[in-house]
C-alpha atoms as a PDB file:
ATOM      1  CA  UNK A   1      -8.001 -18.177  11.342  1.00  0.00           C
ATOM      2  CA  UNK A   2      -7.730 -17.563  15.092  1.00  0.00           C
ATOM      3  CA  UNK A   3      -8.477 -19.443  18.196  1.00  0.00           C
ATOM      4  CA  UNK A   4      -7.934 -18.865  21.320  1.00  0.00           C
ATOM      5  CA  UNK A   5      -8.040 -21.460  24.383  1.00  0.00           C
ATOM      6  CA  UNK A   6      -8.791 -21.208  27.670  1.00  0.00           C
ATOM      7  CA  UNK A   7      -6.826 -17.368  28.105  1.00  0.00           C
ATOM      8  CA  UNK A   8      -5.766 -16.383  31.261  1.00  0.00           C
ATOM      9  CA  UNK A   9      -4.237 -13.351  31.770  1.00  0.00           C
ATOM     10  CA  UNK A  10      -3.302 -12.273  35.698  1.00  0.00           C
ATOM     11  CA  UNK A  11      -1.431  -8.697  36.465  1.00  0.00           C
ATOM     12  CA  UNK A  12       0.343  -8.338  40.029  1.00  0.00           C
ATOM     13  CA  UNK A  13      -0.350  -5.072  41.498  1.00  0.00           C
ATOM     14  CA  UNK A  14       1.420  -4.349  44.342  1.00  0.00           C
ATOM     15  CA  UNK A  15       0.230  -7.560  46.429  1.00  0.00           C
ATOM     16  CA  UNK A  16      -3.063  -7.836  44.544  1.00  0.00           C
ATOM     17  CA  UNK A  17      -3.764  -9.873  41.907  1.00  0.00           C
ATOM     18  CA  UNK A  18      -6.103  -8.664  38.907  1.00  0.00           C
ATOM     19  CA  UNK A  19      -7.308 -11.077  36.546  1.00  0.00           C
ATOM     20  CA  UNK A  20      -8.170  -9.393  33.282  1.00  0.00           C
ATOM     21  CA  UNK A  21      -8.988 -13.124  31.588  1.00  0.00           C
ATOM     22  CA  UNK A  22     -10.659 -16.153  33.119  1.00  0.00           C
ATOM     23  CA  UNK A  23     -10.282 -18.848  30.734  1.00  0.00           C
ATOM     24  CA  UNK A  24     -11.309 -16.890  27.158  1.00  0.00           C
ATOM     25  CA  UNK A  25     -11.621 -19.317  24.243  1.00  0.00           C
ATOM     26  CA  UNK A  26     -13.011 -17.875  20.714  1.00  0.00           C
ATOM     27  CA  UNK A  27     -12.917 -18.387  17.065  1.00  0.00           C
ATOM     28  CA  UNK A  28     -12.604 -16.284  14.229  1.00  0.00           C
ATOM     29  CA  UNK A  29     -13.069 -16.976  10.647  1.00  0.00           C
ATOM     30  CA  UNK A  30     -11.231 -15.819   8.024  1.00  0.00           C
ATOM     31  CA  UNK A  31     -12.809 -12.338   7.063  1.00  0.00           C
ATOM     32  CA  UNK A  32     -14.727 -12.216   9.437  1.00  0.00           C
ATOM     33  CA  UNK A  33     -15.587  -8.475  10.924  1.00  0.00           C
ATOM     34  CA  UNK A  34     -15.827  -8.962  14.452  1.00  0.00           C
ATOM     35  CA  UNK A  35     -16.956  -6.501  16.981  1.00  0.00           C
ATOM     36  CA  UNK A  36     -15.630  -7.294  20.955  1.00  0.00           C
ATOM     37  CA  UNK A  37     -17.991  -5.057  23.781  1.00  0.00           C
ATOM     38  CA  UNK A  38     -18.218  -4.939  27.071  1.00  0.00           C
ATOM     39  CA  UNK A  39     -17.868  -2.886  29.752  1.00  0.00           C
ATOM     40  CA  UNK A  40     -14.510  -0.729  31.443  1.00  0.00           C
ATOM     41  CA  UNK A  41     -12.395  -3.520  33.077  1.00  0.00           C
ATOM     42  CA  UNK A  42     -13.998  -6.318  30.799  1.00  0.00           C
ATOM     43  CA  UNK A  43     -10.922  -7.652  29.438  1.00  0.00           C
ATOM     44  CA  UNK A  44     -11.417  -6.439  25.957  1.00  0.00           C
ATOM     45  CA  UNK A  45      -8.118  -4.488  25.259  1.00  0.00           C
ATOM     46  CA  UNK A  46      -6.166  -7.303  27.296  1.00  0.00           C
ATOM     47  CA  UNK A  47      -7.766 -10.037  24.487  1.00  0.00           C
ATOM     48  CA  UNK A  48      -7.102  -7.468  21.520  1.00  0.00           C
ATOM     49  CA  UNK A  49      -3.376  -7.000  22.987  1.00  0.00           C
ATOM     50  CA  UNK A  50      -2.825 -11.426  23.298  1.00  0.00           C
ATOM     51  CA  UNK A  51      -3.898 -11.779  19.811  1.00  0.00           C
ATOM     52  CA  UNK A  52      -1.596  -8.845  18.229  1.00  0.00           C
ATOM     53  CA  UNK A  53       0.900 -10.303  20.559  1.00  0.00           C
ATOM     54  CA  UNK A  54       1.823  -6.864  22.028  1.00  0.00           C
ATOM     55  CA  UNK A  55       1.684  -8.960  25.627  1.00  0.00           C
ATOM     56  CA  UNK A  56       2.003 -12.512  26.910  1.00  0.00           C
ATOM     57  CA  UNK A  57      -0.803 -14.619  28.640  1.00  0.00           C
ATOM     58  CA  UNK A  58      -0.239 -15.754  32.031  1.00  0.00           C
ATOM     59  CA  UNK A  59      -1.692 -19.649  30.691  1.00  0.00           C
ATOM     60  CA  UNK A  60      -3.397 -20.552  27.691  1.00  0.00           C
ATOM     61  CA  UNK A  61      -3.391 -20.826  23.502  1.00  0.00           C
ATOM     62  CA  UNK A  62      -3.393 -18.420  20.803  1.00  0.00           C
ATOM     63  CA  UNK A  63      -3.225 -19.945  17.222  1.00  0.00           C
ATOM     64  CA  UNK A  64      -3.224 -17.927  14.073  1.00  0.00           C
ATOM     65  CA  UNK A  65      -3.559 -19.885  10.544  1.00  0.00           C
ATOM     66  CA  UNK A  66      -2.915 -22.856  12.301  1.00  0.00           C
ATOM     67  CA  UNK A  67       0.665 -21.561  14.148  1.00  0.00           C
ATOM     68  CA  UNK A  68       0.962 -21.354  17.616  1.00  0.00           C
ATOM     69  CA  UNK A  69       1.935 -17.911  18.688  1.00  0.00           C
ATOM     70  CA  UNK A  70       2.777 -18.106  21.897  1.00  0.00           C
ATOM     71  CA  UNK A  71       6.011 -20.203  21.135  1.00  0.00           C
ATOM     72  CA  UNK A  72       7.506 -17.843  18.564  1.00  0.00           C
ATOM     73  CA  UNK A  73      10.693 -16.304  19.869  1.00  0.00           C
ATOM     74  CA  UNK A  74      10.304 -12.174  20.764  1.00  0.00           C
ATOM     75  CA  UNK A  75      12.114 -11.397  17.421  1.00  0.00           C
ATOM     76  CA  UNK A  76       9.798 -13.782  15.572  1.00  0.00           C
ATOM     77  CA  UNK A  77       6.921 -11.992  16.970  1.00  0.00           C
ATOM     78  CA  UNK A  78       7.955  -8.474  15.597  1.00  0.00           C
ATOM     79  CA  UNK A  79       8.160 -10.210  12.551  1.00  0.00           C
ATOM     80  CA  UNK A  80       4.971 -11.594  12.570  1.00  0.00           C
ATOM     81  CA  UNK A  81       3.154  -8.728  13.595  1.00  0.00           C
ATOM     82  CA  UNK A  82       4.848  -6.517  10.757  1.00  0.00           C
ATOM     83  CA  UNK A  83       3.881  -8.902   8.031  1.00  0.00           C
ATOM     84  CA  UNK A  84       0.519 -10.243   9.304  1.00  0.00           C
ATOM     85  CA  UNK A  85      -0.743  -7.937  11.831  1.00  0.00           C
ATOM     86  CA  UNK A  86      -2.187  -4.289  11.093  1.00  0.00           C
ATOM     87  CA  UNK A  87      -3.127  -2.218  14.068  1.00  0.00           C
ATOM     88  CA  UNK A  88      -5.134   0.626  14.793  1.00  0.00           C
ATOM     89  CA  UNK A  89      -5.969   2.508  17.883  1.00  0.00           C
ATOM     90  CA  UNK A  90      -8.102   5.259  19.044  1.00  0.00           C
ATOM     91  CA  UNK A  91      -5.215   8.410  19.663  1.00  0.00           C
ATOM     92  CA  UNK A  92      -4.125   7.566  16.182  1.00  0.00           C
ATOM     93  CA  UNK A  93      -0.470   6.671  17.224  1.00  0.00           C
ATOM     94  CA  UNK A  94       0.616   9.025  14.127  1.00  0.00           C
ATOM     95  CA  UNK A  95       4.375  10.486  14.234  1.00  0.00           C
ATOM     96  CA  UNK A  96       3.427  14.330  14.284  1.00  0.00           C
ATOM     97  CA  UNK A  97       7.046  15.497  12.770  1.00  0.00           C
ATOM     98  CA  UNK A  98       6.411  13.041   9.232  1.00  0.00           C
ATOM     99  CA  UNK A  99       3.734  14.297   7.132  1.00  0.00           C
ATOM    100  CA  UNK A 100       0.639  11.632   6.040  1.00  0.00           C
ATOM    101  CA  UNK A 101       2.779  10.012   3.206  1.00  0.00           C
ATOM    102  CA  UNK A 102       5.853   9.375   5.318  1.00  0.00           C
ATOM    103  CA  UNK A 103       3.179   7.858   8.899  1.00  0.00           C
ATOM    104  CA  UNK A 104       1.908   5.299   6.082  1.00  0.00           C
ATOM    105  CA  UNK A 105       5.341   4.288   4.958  1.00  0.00           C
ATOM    106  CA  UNK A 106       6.649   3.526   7.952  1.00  0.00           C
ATOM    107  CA  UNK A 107       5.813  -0.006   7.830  1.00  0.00           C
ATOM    108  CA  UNK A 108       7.117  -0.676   4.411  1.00  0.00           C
ATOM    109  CA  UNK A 109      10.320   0.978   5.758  1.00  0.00           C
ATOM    110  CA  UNK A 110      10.443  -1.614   8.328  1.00  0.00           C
ATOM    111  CA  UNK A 111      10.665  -4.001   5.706  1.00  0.00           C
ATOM    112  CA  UNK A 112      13.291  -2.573   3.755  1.00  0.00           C
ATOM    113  CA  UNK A 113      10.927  -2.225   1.114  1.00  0.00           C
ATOM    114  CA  UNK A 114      12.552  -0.320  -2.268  1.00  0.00           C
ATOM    115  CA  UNK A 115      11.534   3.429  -2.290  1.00  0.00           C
ATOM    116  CA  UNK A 116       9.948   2.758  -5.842  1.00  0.00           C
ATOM    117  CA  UNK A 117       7.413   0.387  -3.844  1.00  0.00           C
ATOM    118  CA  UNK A 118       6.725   2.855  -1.466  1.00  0.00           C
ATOM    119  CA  UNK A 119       6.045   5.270  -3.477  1.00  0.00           C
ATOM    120  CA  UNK A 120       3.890   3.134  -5.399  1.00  0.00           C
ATOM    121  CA  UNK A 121       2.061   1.596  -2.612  1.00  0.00           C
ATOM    122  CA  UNK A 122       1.855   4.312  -0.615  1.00  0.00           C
ATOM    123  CA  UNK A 123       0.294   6.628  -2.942  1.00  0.00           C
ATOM    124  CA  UNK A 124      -2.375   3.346  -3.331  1.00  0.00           C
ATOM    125  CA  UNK A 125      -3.203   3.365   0.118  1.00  0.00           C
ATOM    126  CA  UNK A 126      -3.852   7.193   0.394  1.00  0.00           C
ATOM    127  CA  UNK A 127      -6.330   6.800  -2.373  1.00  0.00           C
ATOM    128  CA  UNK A 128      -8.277   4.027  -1.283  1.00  0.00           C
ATOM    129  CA  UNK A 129      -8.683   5.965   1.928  1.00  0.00           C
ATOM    130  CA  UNK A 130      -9.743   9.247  -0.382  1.00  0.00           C
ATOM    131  CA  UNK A 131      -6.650  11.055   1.099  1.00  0.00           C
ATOM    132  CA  UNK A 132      -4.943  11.238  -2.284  1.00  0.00           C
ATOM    133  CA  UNK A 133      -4.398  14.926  -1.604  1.00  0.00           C
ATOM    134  CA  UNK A 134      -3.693  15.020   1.623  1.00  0.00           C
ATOM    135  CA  UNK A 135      -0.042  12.779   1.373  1.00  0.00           C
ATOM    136  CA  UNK A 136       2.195  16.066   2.777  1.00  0.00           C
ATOM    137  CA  UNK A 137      -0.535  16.989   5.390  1.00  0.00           C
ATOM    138  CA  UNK A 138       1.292  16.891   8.783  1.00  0.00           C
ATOM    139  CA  UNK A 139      -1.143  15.174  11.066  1.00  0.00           C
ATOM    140  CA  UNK A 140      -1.920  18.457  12.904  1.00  0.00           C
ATOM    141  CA  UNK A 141      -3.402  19.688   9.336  1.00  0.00           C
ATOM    142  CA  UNK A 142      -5.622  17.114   9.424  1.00  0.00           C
ATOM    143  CA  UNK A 143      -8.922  16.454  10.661  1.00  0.00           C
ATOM    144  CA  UNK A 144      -9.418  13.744  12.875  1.00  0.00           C
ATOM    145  CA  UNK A 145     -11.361  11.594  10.701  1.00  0.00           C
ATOM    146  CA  UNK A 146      -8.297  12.043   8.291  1.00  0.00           C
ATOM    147  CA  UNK A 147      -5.826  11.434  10.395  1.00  0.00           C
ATOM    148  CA  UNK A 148      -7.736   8.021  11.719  1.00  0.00           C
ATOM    149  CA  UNK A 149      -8.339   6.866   7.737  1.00  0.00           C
ATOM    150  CA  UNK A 150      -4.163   7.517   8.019  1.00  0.00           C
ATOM    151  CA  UNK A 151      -3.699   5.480  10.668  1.00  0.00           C
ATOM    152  CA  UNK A 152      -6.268   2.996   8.624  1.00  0.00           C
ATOM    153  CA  UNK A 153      -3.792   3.385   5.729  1.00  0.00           C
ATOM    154  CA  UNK A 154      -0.744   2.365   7.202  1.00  0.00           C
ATOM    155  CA  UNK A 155      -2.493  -0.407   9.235  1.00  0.00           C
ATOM    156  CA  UNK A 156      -3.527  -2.212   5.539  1.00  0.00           C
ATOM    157  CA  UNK A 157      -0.229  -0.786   3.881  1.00  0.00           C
ATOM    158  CA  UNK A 158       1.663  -4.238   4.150  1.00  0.00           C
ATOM    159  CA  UNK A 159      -1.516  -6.130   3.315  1.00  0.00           C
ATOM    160  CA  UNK A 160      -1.912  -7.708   6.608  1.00  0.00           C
ATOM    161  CA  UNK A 161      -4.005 -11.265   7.344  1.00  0.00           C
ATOM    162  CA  UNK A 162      -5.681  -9.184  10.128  1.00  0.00           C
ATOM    163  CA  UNK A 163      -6.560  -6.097  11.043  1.00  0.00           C
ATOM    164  CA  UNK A 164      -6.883  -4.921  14.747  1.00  0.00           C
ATOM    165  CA  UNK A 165      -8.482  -2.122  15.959  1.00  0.00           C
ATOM    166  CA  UNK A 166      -8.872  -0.801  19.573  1.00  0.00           C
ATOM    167  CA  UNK A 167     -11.621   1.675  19.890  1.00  0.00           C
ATOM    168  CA  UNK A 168     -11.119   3.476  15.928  1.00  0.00           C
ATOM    169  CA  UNK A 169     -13.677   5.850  16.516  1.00  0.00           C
ATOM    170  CA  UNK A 170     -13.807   6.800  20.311  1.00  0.00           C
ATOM    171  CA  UNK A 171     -12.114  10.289  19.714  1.00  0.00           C
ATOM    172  CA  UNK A 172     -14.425  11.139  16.381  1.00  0.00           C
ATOM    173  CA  UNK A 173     -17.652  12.622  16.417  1.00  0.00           C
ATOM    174  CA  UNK A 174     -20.647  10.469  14.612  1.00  0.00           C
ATOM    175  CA  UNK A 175     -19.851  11.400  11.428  1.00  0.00           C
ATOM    176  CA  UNK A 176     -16.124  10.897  11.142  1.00  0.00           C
ATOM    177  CA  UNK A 177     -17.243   7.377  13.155  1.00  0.00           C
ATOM    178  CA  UNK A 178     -19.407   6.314  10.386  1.00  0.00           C
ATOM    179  CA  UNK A 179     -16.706   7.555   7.943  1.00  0.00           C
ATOM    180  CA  UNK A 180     -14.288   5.345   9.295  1.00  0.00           C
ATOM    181  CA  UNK A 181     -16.648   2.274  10.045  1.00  0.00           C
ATOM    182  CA  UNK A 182     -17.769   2.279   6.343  1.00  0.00           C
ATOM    183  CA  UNK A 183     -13.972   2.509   5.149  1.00  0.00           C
ATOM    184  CA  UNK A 184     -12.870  -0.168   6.785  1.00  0.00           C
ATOM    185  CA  UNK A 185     -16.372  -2.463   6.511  1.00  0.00           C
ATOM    186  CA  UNK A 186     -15.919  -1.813   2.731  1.00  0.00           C
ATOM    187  CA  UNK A 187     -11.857  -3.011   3.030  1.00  0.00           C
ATOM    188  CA  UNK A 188     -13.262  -6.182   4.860  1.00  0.00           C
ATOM    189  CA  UNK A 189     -16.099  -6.898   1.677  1.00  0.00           C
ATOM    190  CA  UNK A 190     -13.749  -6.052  -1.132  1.00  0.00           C
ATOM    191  CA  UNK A 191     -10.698  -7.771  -0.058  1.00  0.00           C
ATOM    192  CA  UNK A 192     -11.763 -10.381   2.514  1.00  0.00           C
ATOM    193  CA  UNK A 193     -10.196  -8.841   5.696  1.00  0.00           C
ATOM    194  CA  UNK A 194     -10.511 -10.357   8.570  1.00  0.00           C
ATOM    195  CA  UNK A 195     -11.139  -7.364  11.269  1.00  0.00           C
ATOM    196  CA  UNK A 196     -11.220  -7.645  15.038  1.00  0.00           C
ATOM    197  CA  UNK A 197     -12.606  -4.409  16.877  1.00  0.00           C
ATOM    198  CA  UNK A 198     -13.264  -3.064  20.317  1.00  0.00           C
ATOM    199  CA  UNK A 199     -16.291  -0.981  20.084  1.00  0.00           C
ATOM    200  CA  UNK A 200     -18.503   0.763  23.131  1.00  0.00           C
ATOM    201  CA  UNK A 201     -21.590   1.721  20.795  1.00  0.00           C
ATOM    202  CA  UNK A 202     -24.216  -0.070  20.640  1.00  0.00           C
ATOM    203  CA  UNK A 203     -25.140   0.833  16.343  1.00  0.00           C
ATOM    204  CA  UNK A 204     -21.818   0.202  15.197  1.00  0.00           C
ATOM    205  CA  UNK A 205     -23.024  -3.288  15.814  1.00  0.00           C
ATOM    206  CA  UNK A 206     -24.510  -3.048  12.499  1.00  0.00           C
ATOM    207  CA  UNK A 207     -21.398  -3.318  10.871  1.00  0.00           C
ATOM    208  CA  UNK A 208     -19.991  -6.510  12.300  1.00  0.00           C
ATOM    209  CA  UNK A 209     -21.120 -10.106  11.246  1.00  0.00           C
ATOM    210  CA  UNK A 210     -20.841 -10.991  14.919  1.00  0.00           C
ATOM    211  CA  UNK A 211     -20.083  -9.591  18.572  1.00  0.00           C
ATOM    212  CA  UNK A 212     -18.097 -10.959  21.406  1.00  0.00           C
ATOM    213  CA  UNK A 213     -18.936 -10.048  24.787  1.00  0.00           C
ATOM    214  CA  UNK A 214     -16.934  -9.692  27.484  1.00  0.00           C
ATOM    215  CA  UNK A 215     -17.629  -9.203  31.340  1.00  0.00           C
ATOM    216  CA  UNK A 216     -14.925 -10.012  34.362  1.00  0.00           C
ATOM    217  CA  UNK A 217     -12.332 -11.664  31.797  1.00  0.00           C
ATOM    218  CA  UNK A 218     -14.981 -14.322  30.413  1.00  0.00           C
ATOM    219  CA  UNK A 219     -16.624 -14.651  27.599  1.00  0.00           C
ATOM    220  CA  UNK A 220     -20.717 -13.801  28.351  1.00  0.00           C
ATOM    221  CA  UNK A 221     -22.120 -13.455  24.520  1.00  0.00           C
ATOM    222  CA  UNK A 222     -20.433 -14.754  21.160  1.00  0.00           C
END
């Protein structure tokens, strides 16, 4: 499903050179839940961001169902990550002016989806998140727990191969966390999903089938 090879990934600052990846090669099965650790500086967020191909490594591979990523053009990337890819991170990333209904749509807009499947999908996605009631909540009406299983929502709305998620939980308290770990483990059971997730607690372990750990750039645990 996805394999990387030997990932480099080298940022100039000023005249110093940081390597955030040393040569990272992994595989990932198809619905798989995946948990990546490690500590601050590890390289975890820099491997999440090569495989959504929100940034470019300095040398290496990245294949996805077999097609190699790295060669698609920039315009066949955005396509690729608005069919394939769903993404969540940890602030959310909800437009505050469009209520909960209109954040999950957004996507589907993209696509110049009809407003009948919107509507129709949409109002799917709110309910399999248990948000059903919440579709004109402005995200400041919302808890954060809600407005994370939003962000969950429109992730999944375009039925994505993957789902990515940076750090889901790191602004909720333990029980939204569990909330929104047992959401998304139950989206990864039901409908095969593969997920790939940076995580910094040690028990949500218990929801992934595997962890990879990362210290300096490399690979220390898989």
């Amino acid at each position: 499903m996805i394999t990387t090879t030997d990932l480099y990934k080298t940022y100039q600052m000023g005249n110093v050179a940081v390597h955030a990846l040393n040569g990272v090669s992994v595989s990932i099965k198809e619905g798989e839940f995946v948990g990546i650790s490690g500590a601050s500086g590890s390289g975890k967020s820099t491997l999440l961001h090569m495989i959504g191909l929100l940034d470019r490594p300095t040398s290496g591979g990245i294949s996805i169902s077999g097609l190699d990523v790295i060669a698609l053009s920039d315009q066949e990337k955005t396509i690729f990550r608005l069919e394939r890819l769903g993404f969540v991170f940890q602030e959310y990333a909800l437009v505050h002016e469009l209520d909960a209904f209109e954040n999950i749509a957004l996507p589907m807009m993209a696509r110049g989806e009809t407003d009948e499947r919107i509507s129709d999908r949409v109002s799917e996605m709110l309910a399999s998140v248990g948000l059903q009631e919440r579709g004109k909540h402005l995200p400041k009406e919302l808890s954060g727990g809600e407005q994370q299983r939003v962000a969950i929502a429109r992730a999944l709305v375009n039925d994505p191969d993957i789902l990515l998620a940076d750090e889901p939980c790191a602004n909720l308290d333990s029980t939204n966390s569990k909330a929104v770990l047992d959401l998304i483990r139950e989206i990864n059971q039901e409908s095969n999903q593969t997920v790939l997730m940076i995580s910094h607690e040690d028990w949500h372990q218990q929801y992934f089938d595997r962890v990879i750990r990362l210290k300096d750039g490399e690979v220390v645990e898989e």
